[in-house]
N, C-alpha and C. Protein backbone atom coordinates (compact mmCIF):
# COMPACT_ATOMS: atom_id res chain seq x y z
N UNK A 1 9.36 23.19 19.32
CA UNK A 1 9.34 22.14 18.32
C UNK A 1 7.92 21.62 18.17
N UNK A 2 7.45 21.25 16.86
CA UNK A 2 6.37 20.83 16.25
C UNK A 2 6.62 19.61 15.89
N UNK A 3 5.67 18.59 16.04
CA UNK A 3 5.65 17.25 15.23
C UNK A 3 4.68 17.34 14.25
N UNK A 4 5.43 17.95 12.58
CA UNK A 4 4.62 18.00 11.50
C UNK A 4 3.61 16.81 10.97
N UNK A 5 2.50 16.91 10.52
CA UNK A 5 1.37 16.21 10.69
C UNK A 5 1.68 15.60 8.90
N UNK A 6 3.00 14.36 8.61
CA UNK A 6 2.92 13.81 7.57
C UNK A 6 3.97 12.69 7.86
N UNK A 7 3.90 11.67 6.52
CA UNK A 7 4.38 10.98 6.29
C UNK A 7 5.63 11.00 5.14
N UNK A 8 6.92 10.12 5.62
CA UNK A 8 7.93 10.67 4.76
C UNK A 8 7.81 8.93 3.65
N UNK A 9 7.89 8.13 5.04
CA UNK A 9 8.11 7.00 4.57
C UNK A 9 7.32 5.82 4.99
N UNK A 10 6.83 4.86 4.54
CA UNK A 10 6.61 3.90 5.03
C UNK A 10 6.87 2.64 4.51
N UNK A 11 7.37 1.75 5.69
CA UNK A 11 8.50 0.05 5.61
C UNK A 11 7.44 -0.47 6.28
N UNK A 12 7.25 -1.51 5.26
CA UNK A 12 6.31 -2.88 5.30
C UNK A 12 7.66 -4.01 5.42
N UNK A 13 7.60 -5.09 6.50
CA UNK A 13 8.10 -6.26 6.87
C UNK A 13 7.58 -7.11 6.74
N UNK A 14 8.57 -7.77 5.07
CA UNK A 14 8.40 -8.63 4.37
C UNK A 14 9.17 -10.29 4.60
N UNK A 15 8.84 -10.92 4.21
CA UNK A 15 9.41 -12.02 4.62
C UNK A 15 9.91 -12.62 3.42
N UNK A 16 10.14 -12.01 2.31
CA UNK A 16 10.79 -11.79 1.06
C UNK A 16 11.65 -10.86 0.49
N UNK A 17 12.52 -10.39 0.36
CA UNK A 17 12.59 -8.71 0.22
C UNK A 17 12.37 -8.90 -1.46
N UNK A 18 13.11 -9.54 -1.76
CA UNK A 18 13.33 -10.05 -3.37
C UNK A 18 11.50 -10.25 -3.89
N UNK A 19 10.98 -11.35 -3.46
CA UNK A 19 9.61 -11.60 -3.55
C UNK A 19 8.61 -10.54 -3.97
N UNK A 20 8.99 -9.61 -2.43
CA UNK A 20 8.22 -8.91 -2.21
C UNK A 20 8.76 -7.66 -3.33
N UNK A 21 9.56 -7.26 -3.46
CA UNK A 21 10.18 -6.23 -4.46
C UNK A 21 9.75 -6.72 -5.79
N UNK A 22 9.53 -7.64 -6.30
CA UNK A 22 9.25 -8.43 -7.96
C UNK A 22 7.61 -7.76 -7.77
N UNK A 23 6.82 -8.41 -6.95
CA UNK A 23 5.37 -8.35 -6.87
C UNK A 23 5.05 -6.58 -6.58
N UNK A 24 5.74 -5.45 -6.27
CA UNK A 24 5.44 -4.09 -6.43
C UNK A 24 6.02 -4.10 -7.63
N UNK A 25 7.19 -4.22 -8.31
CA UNK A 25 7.96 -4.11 -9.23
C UNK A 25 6.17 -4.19 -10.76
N UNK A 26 5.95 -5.50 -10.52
CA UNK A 26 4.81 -5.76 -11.33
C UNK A 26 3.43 -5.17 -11.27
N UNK A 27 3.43 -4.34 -10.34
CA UNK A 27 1.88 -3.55 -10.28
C UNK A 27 2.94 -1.93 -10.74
N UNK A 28 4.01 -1.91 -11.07
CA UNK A 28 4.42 -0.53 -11.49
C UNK A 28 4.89 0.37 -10.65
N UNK A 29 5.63 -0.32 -9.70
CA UNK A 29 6.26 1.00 -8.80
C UNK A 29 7.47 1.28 -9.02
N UNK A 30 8.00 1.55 -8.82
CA UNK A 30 9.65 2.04 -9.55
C UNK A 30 10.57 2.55 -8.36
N UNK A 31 11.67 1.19 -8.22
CA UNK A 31 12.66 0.82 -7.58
C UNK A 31 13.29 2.19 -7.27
N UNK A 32 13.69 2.53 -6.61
CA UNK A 32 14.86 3.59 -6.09
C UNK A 32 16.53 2.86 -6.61
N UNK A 33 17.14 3.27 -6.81
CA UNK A 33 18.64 3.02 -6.59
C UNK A 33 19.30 2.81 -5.58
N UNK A 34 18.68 3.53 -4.69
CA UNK A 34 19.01 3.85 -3.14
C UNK A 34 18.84 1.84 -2.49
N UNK A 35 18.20 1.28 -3.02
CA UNK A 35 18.09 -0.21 -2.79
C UNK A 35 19.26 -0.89 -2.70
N UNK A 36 18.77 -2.10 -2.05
CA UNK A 36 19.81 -3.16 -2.25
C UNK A 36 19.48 -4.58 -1.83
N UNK A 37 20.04 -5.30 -1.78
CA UNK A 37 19.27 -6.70 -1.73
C UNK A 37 18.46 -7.00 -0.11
N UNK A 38 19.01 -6.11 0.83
CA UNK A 38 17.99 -5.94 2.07
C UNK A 38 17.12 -5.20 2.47
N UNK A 39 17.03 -4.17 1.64
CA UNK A 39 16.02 -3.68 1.40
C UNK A 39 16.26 -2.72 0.00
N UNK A 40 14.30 -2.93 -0.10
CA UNK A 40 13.52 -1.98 -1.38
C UNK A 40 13.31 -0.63 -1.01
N UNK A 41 13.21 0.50 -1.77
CA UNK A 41 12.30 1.60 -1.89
C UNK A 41 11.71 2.02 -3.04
N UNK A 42 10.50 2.95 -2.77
CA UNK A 42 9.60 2.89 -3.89
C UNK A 42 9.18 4.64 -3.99
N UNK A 43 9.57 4.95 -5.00
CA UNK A 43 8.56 6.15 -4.99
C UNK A 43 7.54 6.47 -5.15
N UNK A 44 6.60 7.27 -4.30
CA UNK A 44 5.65 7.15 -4.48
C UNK A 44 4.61 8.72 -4.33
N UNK A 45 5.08 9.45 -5.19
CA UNK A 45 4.44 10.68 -4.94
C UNK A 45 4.67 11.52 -3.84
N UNK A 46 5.75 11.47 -3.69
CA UNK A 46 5.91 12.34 -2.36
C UNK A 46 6.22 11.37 -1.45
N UNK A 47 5.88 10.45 -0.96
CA UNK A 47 5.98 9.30 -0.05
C UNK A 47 7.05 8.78 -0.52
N UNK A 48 7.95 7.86 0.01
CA UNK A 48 8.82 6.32 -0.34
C UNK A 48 7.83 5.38 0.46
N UNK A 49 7.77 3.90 -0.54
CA UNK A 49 7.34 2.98 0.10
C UNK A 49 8.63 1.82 0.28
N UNK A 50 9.39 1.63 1.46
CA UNK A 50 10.41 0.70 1.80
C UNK A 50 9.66 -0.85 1.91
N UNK A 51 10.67 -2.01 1.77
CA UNK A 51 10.35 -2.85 2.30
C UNK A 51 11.65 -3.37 2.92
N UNK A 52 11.18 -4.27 3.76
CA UNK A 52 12.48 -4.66 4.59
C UNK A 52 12.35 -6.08 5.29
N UNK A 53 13.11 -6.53 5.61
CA UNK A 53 12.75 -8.06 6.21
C UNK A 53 11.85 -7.83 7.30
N UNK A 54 11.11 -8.60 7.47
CA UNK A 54 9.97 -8.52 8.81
C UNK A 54 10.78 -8.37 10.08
N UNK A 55 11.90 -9.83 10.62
CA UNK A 55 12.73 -10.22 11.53
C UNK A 55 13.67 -9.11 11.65
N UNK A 56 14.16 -8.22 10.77
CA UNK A 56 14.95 -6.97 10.91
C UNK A 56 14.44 -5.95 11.24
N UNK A 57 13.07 -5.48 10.45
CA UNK A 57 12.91 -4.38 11.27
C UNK A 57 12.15 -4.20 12.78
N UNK A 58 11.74 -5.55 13.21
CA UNK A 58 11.35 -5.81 14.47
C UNK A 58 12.70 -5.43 15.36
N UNK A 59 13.72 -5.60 14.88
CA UNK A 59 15.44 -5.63 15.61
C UNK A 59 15.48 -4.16 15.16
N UNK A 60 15.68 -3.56 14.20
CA UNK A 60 15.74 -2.10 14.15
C UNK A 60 15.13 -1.31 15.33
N UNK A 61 13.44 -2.18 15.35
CA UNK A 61 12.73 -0.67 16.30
C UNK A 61 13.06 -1.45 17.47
N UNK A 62 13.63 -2.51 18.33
CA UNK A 62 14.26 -2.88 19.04
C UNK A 62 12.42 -3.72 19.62
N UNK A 63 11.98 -4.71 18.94
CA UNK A 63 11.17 -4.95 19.64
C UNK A 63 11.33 -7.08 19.14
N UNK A 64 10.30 -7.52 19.85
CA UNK A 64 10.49 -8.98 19.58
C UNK A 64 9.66 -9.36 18.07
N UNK A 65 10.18 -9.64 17.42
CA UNK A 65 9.36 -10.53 16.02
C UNK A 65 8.38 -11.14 16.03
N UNK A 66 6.96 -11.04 15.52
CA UNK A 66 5.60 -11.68 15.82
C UNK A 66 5.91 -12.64 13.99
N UNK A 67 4.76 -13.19 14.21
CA UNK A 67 3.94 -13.50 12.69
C UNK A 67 3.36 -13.06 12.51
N UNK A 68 3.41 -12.56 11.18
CA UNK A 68 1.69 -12.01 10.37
C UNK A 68 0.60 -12.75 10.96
N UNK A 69 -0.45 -11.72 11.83
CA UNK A 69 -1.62 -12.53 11.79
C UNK A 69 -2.65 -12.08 10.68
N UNK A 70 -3.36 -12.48 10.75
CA UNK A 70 -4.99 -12.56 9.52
C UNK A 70 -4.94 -11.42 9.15
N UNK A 71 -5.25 -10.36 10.14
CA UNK A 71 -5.51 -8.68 10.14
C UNK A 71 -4.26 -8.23 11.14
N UNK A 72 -3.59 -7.38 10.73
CA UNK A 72 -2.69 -6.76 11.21
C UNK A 72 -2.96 -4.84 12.02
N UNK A 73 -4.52 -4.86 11.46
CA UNK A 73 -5.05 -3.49 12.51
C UNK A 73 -4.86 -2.02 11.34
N UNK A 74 -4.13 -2.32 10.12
CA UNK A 74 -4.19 -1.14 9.45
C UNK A 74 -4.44 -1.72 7.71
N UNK A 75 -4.31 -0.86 6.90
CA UNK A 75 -4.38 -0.82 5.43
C UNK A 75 -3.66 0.36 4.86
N UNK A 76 -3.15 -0.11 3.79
CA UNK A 76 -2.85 1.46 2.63
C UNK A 76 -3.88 1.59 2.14
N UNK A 77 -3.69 2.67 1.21
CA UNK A 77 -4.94 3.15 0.38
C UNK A 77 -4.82 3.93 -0.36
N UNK A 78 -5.16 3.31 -2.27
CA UNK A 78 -5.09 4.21 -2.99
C UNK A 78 -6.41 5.00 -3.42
N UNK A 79 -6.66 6.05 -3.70
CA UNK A 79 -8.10 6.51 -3.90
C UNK A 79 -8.21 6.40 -5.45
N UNK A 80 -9.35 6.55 -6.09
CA UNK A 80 -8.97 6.66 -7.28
C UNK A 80 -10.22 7.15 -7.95
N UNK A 81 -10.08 7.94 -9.29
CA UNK A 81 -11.50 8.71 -10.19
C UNK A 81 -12.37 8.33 -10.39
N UNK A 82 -12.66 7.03 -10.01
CA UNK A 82 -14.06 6.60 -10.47
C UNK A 82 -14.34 5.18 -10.67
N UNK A 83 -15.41 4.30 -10.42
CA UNK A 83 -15.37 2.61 -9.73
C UNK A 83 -15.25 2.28 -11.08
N UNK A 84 -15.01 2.93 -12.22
CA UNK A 84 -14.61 1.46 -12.82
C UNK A 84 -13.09 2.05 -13.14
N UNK A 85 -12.32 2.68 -12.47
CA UNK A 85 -11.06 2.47 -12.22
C UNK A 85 -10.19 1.67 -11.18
N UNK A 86 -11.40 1.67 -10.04
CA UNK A 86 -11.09 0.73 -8.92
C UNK A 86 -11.34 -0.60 -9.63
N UNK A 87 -12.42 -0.66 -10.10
CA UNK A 87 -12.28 -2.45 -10.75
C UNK A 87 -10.86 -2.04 -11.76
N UNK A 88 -10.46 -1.62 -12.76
CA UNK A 88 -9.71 -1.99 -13.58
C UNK A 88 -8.28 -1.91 -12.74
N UNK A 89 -7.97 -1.54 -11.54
CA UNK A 89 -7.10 -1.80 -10.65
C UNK A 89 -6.63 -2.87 -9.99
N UNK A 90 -7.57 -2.87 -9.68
CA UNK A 90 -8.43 -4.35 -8.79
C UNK A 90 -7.83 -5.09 -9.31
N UNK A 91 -8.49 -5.76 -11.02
CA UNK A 91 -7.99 -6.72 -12.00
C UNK A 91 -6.66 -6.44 -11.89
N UNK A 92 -5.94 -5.67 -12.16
CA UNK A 92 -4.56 -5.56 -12.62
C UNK A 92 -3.87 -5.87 -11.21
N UNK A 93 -4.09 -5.47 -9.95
CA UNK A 93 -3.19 -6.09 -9.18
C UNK A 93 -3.21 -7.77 -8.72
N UNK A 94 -4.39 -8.28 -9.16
CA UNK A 94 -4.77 -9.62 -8.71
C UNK A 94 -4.54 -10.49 -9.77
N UNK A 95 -4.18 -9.68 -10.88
CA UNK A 95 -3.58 -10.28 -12.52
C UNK A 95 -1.85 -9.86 -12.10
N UNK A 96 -1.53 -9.64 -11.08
CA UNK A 96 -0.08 -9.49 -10.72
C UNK A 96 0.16 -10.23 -9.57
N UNK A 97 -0.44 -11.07 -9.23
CA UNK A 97 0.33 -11.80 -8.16
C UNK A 97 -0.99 -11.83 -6.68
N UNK A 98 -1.57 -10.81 -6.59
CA UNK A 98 -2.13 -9.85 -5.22
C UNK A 98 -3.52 -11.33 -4.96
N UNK A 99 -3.17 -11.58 -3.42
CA UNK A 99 -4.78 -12.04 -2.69
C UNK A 99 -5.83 -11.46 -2.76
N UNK A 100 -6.36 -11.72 -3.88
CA UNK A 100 -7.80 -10.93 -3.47
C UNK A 100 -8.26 -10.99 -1.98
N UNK A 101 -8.95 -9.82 -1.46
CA UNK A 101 -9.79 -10.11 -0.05
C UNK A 101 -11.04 -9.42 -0.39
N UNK A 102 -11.51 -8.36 -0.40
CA UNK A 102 -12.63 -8.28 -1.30
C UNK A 102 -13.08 -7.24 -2.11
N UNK A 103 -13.40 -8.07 -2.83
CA UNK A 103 -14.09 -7.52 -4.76
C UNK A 103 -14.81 -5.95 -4.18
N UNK A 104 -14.40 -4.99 -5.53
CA UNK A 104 -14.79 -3.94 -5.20
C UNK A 104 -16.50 -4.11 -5.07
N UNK A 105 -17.28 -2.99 -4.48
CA UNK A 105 -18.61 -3.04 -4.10
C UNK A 105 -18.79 -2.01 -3.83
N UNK A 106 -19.93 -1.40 -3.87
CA UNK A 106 -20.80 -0.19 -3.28
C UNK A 106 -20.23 -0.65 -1.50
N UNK A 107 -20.19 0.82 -0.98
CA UNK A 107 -20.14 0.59 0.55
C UNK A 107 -21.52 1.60 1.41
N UNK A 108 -21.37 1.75 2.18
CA UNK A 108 -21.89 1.52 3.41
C UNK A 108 -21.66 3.82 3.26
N UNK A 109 -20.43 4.03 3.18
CA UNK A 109 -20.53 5.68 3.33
C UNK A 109 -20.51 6.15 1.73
N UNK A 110 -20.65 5.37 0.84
CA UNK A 110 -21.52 5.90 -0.76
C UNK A 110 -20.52 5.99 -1.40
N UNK A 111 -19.67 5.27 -1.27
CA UNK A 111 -18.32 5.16 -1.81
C UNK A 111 -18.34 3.91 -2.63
N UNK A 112 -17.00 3.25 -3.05
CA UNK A 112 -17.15 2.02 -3.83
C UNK A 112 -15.69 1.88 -3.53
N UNK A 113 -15.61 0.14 -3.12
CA UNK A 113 -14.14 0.22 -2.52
C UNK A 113 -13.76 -1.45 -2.74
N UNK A 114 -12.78 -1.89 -2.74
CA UNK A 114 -12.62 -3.38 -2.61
C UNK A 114 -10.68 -3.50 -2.00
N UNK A 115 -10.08 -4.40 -1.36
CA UNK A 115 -9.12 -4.88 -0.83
C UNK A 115 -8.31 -5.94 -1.47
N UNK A 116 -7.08 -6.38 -1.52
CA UNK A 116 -6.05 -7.03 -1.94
C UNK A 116 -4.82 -6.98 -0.90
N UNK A 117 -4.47 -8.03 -0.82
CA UNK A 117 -3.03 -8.45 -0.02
C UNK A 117 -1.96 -8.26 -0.85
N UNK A 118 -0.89 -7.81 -0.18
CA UNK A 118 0.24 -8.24 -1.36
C UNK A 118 0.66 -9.70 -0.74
N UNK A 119 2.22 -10.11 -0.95
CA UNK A 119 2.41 -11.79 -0.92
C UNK A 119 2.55 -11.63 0.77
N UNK A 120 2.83 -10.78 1.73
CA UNK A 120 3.02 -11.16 2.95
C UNK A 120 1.59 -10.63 3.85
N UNK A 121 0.47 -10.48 3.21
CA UNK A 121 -0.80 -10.01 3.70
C UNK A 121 -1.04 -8.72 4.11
N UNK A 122 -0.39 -7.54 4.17
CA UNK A 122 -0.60 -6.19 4.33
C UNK A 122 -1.85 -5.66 3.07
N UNK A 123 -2.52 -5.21 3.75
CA UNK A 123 -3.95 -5.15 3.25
C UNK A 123 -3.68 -3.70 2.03
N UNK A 124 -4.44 -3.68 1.01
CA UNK A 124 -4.39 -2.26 0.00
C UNK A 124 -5.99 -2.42 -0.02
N UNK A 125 -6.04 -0.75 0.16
CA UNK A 125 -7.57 -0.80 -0.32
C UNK A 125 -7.54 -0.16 -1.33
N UNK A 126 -8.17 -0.19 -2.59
CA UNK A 126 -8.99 1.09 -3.62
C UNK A 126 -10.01 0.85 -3.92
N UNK A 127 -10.13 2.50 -3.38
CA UNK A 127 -11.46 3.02 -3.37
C UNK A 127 -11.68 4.22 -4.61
N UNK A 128 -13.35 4.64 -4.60
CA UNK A 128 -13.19 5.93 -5.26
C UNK A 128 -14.41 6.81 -4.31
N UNK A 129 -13.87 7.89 -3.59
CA UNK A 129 -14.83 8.32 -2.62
C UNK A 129 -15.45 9.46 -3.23
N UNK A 130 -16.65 10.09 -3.74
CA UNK A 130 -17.10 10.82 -4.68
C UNK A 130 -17.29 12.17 -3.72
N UNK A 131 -17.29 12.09 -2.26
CA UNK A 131 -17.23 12.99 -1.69
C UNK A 131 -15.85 13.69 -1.24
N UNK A 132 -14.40 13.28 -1.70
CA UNK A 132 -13.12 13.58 -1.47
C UNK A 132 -12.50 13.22 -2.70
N UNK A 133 -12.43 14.12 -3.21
CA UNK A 133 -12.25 14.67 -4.75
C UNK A 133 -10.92 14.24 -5.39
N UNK A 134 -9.64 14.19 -5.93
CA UNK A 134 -8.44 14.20 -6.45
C UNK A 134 -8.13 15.39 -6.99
N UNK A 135 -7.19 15.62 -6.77
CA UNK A 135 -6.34 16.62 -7.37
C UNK A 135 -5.83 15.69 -8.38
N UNK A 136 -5.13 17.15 -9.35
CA UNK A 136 -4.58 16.72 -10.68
C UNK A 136 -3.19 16.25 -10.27
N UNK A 137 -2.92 15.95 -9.47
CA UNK A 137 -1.38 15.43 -9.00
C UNK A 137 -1.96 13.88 -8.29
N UNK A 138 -3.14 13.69 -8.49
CA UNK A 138 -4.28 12.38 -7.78
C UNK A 138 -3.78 12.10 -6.21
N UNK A 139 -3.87 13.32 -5.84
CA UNK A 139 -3.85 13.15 -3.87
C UNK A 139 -5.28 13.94 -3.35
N UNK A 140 -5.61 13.12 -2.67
CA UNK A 140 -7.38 13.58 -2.10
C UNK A 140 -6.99 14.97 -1.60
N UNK A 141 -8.33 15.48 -1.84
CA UNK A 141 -8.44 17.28 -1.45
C UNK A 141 -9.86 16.53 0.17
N UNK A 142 -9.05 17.22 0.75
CA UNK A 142 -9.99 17.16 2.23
C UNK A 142 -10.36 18.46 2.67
N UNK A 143 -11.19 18.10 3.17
CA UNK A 143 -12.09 19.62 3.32
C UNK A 143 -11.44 19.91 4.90
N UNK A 144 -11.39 21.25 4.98
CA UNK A 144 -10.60 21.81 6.31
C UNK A 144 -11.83 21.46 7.38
């Protein structure tokens, strides 16, 4: 047996499900059916993005319930064709509800990138990395 090197799904613990489902709903993600009022799913190119109560899925993976702190140690990340698509992103999720954290900018590895919270602080970055290209299906091509 192999542990294949991907992702099927990923559940963000929300402290809204409803909340939190309106505010993806409004940046354009598109509800599954498979939903229900305790939890969301989202399609997302191959991925599902779930949401689920914070206090539940701490009880699912059988562990004790924290609070959101400031930084939680990870980010999503959408990549995208080119910085003034990351700004016109940018705008549109922070014209939907989203915490700005920070304004896109030139970075540091020659990229151009900026951050947004959704309503329970899980960090999104978009970026546009000119050295990790998109495919026409817009999933980064990485070099072997």
């Amino acid at each position: 047996m192999t542990f294949a090197p991907r992702i099927t799904l990923i559940t963000l613990g929300v402290a809204d499900v409803a909340a939190s489902t309106a505010f993806y709903e409004r940046l354009g993600f598109k509800r599954s059916s498979a939903s229900n009022d305790s939890v969301s799913f989202f399609h997302m190119n191959g991925t599902v993005l779930g949401l689920f109560g914070r206090d539940a899925l701490a009880a699912d993976a059988g562990v004790a319930p924290t609070r959101p702190q400031a930084f939680e140690g990870m980010s999503l990340a959408q990549n995208l064709g080119s910085r003034q698509e990351v700004d016109a992103a940018w705008d549109f999720a922070v014209g939907c509800g989203a915490r700005p954290v920070k304004k896109p900018h030139e970075v540091f590895w020659g990229g151009y990138s900026g951050y947004f919270g959704d309503p329970d602080g899980h960090l999104w970055e978009l970026a546009h990395n000119p050295l990790m290209p998109l495919g026409e299906d817009g999933q980064m091509i990485l070099p072997d």
